[in-house]
N, C-alpha and C. Protein backbone atom coordinates (compact mmCIF):
# COMPACT_ATOMS: atom_id res chain seq x y z
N UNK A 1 18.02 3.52 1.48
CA UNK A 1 17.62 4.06 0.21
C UNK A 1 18.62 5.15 -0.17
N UNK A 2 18.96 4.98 -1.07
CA UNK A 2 19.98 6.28 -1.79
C UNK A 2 19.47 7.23 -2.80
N UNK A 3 18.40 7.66 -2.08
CA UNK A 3 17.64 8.92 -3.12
C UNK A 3 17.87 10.23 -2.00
N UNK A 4 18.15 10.69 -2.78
CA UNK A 4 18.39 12.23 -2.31
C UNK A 4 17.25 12.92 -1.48
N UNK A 5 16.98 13.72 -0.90
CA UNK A 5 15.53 14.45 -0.12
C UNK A 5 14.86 15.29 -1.44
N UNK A 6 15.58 15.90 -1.98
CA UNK A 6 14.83 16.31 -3.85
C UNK A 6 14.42 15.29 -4.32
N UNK A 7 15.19 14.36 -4.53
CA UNK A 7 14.80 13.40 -5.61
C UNK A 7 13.78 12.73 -4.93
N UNK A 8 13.41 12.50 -3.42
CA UNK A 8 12.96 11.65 -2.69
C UNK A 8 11.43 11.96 -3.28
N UNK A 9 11.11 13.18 -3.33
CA UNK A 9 9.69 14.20 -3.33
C UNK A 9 9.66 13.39 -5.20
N UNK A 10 10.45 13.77 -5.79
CA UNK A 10 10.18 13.56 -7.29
C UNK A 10 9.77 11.80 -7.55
N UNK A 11 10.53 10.95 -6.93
CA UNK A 11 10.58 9.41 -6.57
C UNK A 11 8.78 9.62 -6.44
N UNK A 12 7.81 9.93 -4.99
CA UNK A 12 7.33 9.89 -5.02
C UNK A 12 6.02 10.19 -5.46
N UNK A 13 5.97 11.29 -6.48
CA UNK A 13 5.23 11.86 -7.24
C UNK A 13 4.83 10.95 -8.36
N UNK A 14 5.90 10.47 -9.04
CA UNK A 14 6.47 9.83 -10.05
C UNK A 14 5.46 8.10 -9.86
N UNK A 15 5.71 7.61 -8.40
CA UNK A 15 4.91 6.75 -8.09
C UNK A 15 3.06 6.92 -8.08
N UNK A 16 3.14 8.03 -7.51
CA UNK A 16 1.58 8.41 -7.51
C UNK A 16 1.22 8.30 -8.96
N UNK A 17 1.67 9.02 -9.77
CA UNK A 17 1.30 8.99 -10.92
C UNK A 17 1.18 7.66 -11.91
N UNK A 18 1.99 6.91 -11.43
CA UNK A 18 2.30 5.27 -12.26
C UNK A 18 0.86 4.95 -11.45
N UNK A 19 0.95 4.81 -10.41
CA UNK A 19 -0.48 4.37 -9.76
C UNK A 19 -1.97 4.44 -9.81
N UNK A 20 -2.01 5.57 -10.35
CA UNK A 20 -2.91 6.70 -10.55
C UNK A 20 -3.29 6.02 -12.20
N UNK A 21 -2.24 5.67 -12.99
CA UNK A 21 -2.50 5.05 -14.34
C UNK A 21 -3.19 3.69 -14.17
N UNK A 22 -2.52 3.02 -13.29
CA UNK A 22 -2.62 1.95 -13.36
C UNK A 22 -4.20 0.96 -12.49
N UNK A 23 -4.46 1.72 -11.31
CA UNK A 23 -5.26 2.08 -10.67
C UNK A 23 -6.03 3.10 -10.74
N UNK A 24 -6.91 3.38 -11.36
CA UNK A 24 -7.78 4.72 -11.80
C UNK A 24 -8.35 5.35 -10.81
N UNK A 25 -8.91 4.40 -9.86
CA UNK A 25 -10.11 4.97 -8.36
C UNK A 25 -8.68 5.93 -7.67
N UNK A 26 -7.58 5.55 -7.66
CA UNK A 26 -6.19 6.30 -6.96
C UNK A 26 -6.89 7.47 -7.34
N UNK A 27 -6.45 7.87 -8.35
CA UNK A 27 -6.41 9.21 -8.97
C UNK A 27 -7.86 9.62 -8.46
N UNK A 28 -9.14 9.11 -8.63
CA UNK A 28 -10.15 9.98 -8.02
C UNK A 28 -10.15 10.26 -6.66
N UNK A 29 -9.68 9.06 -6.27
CA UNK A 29 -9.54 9.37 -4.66
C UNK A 29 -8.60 10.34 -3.88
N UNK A 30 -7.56 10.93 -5.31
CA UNK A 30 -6.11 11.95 -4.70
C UNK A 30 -5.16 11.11 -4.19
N UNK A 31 -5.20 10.11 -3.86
CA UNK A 31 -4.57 9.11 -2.93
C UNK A 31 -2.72 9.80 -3.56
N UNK A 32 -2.03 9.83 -2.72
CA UNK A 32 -0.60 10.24 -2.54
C UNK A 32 0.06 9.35 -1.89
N UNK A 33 1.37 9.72 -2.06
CA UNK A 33 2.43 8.63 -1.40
C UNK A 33 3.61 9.82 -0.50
N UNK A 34 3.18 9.67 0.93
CA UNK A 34 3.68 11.00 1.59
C UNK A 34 5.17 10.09 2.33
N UNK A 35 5.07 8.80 2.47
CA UNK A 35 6.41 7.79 2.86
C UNK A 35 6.67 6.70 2.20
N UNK A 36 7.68 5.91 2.05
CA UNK A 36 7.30 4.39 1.18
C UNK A 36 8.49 4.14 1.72
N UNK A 37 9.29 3.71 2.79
CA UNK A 37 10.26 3.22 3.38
C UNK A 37 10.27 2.03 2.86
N UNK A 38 11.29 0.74 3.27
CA UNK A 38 11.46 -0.59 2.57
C UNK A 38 10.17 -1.60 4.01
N UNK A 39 10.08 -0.14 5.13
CA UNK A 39 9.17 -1.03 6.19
C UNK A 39 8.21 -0.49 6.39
N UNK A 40 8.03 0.26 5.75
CA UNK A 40 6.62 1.65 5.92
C UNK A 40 6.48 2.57 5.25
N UNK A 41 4.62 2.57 5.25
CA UNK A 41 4.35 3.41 4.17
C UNK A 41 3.12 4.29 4.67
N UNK A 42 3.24 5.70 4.18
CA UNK A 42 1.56 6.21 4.71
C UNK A 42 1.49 7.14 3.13
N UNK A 43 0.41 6.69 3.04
CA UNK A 43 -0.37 7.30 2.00
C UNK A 43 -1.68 8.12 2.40
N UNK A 44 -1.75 9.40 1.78
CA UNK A 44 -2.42 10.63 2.35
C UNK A 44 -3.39 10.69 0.94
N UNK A 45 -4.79 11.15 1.95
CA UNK A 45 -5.79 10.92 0.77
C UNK A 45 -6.72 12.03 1.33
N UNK A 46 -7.27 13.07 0.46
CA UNK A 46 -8.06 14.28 1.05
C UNK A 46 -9.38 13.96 1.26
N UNK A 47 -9.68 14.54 1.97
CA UNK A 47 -11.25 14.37 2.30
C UNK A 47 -12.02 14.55 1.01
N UNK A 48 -12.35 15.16 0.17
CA UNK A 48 -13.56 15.74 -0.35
C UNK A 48 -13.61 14.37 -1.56
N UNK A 49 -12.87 13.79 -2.41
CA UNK A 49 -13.25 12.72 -3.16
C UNK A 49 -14.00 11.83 -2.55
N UNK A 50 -13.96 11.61 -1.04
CA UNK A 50 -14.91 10.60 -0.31
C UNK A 50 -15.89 11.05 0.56
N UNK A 51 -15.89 12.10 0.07
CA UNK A 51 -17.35 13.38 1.61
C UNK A 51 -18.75 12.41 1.23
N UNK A 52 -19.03 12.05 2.11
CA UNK A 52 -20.80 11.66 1.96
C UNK A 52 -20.91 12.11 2.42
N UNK A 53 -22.53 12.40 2.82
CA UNK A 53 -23.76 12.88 3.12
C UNK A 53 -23.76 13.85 4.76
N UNK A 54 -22.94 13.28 5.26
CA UNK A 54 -22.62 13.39 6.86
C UNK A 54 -21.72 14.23 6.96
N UNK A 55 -20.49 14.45 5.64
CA UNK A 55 -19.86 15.22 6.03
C UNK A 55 -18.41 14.68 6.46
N UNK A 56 -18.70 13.41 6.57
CA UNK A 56 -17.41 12.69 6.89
C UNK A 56 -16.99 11.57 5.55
N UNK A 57 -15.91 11.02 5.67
CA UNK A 57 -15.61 10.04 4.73
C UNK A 57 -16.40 9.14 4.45
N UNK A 58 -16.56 8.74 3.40
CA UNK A 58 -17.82 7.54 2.93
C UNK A 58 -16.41 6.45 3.18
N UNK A 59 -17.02 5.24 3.37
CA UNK A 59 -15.97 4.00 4.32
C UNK A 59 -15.43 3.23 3.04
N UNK A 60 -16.08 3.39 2.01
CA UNK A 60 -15.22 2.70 0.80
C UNK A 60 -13.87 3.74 0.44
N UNK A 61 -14.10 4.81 0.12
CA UNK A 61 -12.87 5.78 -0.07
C UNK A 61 -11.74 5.19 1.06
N UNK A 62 -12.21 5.03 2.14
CA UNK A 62 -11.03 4.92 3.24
C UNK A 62 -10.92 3.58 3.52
N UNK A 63 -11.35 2.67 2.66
CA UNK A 63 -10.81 1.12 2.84
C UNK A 63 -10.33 1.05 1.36
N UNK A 64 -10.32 1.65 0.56
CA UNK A 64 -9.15 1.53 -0.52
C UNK A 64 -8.05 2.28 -0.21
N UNK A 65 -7.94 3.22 0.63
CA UNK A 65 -6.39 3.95 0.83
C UNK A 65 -5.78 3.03 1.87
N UNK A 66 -6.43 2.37 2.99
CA UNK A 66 -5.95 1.71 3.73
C UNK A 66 -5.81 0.20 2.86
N UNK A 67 -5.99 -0.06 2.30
CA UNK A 67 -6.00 -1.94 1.72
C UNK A 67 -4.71 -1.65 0.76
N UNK A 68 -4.57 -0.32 0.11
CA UNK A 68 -3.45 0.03 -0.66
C UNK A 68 -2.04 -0.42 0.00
N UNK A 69 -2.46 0.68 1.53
CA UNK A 69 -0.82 0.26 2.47
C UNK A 69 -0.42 -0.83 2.10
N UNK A 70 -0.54 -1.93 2.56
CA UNK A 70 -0.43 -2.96 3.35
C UNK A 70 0.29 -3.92 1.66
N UNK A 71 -0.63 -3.65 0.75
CA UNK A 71 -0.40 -4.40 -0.52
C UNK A 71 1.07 -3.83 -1.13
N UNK A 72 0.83 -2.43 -1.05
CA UNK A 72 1.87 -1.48 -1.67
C UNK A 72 3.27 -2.60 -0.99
N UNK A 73 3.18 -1.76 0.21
CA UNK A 73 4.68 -2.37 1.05
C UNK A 73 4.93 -3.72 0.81
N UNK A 74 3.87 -4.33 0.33
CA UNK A 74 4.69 -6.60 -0.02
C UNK A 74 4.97 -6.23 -1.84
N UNK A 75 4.01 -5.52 -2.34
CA UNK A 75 4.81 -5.44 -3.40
C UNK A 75 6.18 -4.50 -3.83
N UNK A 76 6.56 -3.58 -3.02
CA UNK A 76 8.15 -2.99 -2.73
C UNK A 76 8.98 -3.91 -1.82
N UNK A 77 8.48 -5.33 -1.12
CA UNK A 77 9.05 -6.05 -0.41
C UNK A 77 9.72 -7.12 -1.46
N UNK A 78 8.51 -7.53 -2.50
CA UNK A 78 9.19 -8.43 -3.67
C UNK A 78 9.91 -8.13 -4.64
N UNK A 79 9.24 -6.46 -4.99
CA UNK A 79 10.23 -6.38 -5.90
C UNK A 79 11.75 -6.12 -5.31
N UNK A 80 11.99 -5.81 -4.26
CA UNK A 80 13.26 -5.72 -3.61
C UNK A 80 14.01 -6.52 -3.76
N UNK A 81 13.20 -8.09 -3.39
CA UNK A 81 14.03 -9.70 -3.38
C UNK A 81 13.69 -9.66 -4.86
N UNK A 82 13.55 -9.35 -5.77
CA UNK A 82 12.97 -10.00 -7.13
C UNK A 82 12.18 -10.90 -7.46
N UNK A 83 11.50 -10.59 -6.72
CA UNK A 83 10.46 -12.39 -6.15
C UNK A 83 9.47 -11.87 -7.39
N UNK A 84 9.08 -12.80 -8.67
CA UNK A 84 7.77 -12.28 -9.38
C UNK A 84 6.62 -12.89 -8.67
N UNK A 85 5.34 -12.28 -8.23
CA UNK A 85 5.01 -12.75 -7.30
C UNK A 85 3.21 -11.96 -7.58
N UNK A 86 2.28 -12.64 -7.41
CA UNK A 86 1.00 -12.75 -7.34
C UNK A 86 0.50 -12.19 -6.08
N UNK A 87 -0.26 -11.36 -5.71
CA UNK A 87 -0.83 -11.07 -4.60
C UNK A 87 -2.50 -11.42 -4.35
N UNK A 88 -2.38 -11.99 -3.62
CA UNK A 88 -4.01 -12.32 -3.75
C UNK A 88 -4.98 -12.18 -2.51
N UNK A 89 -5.70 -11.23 -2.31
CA UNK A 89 -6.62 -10.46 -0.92
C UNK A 89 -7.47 -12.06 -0.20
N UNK A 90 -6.88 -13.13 0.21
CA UNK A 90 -8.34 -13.96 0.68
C UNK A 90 -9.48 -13.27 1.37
N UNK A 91 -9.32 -12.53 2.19
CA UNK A 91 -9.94 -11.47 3.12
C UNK A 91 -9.26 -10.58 3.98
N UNK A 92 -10.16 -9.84 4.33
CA UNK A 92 -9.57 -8.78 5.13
C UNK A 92 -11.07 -8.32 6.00
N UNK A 93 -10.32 -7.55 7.16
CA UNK A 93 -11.25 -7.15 8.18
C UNK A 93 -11.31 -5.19 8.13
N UNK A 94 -12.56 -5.03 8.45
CA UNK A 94 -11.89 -3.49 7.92
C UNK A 94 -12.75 -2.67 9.18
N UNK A 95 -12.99 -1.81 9.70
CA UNK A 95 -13.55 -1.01 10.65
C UNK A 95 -12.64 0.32 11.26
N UNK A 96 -13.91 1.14 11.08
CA UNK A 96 -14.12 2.65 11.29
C UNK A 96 -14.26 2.79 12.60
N UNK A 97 -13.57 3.72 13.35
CA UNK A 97 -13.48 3.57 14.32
C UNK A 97 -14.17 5.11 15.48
N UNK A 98 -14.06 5.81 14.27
CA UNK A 98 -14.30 6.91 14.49
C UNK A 98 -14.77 7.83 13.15
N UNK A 99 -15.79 9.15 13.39
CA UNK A 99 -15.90 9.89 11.96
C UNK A 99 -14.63 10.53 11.71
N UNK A 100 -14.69 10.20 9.80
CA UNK A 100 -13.40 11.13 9.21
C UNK A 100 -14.03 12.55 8.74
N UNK A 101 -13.53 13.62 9.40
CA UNK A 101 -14.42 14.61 8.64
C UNK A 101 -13.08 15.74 8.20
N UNK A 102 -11.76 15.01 7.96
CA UNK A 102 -11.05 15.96 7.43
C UNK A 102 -9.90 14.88 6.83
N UNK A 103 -8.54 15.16 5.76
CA UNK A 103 -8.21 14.53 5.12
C UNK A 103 -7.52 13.40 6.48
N UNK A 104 -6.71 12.18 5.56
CA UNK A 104 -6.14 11.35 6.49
C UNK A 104 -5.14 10.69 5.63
N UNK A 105 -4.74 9.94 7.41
CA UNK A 105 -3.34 8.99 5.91
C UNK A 105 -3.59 7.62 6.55
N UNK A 106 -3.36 7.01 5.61
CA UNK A 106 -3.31 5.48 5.82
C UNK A 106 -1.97 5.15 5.95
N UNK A 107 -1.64 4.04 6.88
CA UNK A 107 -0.50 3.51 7.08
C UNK A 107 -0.06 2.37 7.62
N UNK A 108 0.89 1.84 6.99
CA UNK A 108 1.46 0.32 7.52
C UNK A 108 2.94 0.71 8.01
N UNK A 109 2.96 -0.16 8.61
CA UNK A 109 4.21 0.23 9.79
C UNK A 109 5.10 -1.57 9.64
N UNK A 110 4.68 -2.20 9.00
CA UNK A 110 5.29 -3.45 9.11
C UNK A 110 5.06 -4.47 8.34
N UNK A 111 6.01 -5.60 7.86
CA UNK A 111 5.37 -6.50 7.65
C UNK A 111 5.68 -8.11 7.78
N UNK A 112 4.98 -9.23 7.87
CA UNK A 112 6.61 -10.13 8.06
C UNK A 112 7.46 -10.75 7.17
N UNK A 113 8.34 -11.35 7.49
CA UNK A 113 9.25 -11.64 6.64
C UNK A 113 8.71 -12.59 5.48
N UNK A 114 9.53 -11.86 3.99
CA UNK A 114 8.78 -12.73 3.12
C UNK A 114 8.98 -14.09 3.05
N UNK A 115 8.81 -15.41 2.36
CA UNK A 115 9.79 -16.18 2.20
C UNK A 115 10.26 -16.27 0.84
N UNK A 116 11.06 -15.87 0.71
CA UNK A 116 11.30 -15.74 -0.57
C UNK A 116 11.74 -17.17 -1.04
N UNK A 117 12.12 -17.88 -0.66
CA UNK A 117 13.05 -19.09 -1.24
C UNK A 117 11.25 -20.10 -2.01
N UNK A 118 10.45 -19.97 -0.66
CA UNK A 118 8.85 -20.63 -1.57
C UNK A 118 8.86 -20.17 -2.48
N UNK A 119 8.61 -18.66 -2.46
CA UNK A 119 7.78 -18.01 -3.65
C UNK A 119 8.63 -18.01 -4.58
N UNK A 120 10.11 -17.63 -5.26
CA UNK A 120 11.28 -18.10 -5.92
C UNK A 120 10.51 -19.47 -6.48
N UNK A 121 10.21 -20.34 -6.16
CA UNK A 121 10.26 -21.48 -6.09
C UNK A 121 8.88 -22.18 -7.15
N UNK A 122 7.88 -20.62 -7.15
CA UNK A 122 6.59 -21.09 -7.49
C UNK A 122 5.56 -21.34 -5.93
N UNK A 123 5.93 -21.48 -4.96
CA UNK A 123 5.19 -21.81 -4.02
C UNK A 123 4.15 -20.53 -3.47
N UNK A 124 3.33 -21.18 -2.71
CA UNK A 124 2.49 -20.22 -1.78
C UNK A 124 2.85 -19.61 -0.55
N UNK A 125 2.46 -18.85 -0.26
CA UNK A 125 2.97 -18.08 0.86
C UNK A 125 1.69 -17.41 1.16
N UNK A 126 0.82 -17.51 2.83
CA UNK A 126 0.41 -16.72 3.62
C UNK A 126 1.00 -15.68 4.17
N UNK A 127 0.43 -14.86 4.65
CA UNK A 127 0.58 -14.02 5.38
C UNK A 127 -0.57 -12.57 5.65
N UNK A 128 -0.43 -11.94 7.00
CA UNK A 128 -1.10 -11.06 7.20
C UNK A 128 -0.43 -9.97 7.76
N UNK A 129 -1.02 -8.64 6.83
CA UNK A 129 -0.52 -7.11 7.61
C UNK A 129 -1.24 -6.16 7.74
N UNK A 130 -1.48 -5.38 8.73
CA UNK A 130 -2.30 -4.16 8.97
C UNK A 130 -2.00 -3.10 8.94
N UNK A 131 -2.91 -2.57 8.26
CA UNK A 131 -2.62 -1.08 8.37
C UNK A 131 -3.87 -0.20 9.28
N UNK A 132 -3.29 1.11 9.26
CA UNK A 132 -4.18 2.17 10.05
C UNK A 132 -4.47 3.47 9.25
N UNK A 133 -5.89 3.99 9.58
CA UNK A 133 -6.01 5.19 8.92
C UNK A 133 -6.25 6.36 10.82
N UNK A 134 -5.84 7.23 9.89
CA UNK A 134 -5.02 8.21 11.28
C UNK A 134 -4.99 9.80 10.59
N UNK A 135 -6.11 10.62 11.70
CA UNK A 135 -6.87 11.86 11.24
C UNK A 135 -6.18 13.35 12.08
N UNK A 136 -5.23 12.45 13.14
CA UNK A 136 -4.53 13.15 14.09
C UNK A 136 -3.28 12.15 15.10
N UNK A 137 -2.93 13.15 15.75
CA UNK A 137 -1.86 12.22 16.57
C UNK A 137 -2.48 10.90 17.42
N UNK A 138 -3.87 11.20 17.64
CA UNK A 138 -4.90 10.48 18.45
C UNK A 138 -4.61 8.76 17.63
N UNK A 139 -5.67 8.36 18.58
CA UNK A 139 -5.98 6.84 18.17
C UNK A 139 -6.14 6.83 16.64
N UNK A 140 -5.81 5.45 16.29
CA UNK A 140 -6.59 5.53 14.84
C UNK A 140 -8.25 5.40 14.42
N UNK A 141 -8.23 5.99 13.37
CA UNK A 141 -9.67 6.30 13.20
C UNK A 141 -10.46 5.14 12.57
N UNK A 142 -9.59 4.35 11.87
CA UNK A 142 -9.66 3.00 11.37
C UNK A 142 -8.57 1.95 11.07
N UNK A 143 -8.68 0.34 11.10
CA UNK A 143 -8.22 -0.25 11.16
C UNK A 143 -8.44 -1.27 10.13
N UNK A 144 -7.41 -1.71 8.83
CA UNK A 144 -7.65 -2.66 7.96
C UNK A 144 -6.33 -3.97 8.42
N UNK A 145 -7.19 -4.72 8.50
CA UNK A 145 -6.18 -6.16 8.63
C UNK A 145 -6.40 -7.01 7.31
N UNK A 146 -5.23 -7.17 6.19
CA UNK A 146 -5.56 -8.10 5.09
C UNK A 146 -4.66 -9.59 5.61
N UNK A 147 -5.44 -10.52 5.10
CA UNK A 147 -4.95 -11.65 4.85
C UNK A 147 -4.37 -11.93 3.40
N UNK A 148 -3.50 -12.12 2.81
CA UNK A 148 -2.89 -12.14 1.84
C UNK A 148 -2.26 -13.38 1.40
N UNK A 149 -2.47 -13.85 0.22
CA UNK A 149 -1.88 -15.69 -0.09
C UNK A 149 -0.89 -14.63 -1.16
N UNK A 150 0.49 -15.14 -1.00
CA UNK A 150 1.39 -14.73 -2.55
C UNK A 150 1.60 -16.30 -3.44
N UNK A 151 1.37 -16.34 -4.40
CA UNK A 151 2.04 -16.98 -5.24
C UNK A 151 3.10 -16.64 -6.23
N UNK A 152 4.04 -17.33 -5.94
CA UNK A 152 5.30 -17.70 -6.42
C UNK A 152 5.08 -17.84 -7.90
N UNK A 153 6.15 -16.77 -8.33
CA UNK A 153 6.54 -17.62 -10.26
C UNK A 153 8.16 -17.93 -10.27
N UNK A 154 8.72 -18.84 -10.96
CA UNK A 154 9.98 -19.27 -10.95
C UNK A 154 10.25 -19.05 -12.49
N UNK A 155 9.36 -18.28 -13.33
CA UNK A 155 9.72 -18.23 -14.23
C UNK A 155 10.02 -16.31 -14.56
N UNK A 156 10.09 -15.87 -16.20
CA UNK A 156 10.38 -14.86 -15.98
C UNK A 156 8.99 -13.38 -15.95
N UNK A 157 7.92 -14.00 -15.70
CA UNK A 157 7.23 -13.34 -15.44
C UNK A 157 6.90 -12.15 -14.09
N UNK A 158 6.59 -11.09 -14.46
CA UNK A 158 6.60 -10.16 -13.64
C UNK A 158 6.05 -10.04 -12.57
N UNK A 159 4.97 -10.72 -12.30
CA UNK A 159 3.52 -10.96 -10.98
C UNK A 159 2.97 -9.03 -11.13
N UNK A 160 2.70 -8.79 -9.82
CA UNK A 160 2.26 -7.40 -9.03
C UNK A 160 3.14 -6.19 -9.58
N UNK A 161 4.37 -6.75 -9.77
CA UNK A 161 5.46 -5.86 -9.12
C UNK A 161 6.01 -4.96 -10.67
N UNK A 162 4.79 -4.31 -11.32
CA UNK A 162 4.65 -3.41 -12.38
C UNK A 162 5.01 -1.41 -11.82
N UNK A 163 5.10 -1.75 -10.78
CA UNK A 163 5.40 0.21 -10.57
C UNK A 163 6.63 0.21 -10.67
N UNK A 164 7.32 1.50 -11.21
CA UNK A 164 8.36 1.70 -11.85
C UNK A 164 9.51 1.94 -10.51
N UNK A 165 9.74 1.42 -9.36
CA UNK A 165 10.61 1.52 -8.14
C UNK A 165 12.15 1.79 -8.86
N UNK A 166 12.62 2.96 -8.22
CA UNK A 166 13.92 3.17 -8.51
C UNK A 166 14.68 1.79 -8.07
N UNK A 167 15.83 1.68 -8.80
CA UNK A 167 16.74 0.73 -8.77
C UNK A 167 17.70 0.73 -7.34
N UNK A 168 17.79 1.59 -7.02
CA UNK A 168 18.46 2.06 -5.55
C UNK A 168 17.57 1.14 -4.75
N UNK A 169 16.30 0.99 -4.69
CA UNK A 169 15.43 0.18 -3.73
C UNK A 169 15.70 -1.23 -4.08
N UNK A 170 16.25 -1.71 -4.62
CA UNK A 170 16.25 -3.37 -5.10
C UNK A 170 17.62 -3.83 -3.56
N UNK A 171 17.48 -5.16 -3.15
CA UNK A 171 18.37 -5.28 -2.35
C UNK A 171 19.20 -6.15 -2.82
């Protein structure tokens, strides 16, 4: 990536905010963008938009910051290849592993290779990636695994890949 460590902070603000438009629950939830590498991403989300009753995170707040990872990084993966490209959740597995009773970050660390030449093509494409939500250096506190179908456009339509990604990120 060829963004500067200034610009890097402004890059990501800039994203929160496109997100935050575009996705409304973002913005209630605070949800931030604290990394967005081309292989990883953790997004930091404060406790108090999701405090229930207990004192800890209510489990919907923290399965939308975690389901974010995982989507975020295939859609900075396509728009990279220029792939216009459909994302579509078939399912996903989600579990708490532990109480959240202070802010956290969600994070994906990986994902696999796209195929771009299908999806180029109009075709389908499986695949699955996980992410983690993580309250300390400790274990994670939760674990989201999505299953994900992409569909392919070969035409000039845009799919997912509507956030405004600096041009430096395209490969």
């Amino acid at each position: 990536m060829n963004i500067q460590p200034d610009d890097r902070e402004d890059v990501l603000a800039h994203l929160a905010r496109d997100l935050h438009e575009r996705i409304p629950m973002t913005k209630f939830l605070g949800i931030r963008f604290e990394e967005f590498e081309p292989g990883r991403i953790v997004l930091v989300a404060p406790l108090g938009p999701s405090l229930n009753h207990r004192g800890t995170a209510f489990g919907p707040g923290v399965f939308t910051s975690a389901g974010l990872a995982p989507w975020l990084l295939l859609v900075r993966a396509a728009w990279a290849e220029r792939i216009a490209v459909q994302i579509l959740l078939r399912r996903c597995e989600f579990a708490i592993h532990r109480p959240i009773a202070c802010d956290y970050r969600a994070r994906c660390d990986a994902l696999p290779p796209l195929e771009a030449d299908t999806l180029r093509q109009g075709g389908k494409v499986r695949l699955t990636a996980t992410s983690q939500v993580f309250i300390d250096q400790g274990e994670p506190a939760a674990t989201y695994t999505a299953h994900f179908t992409l569909i392919g456009s070969s035409g000039a339509w845009e799919g997912d890949l509507a956030l405004p990604f600096p041009e430096a990120w395209r490969t």
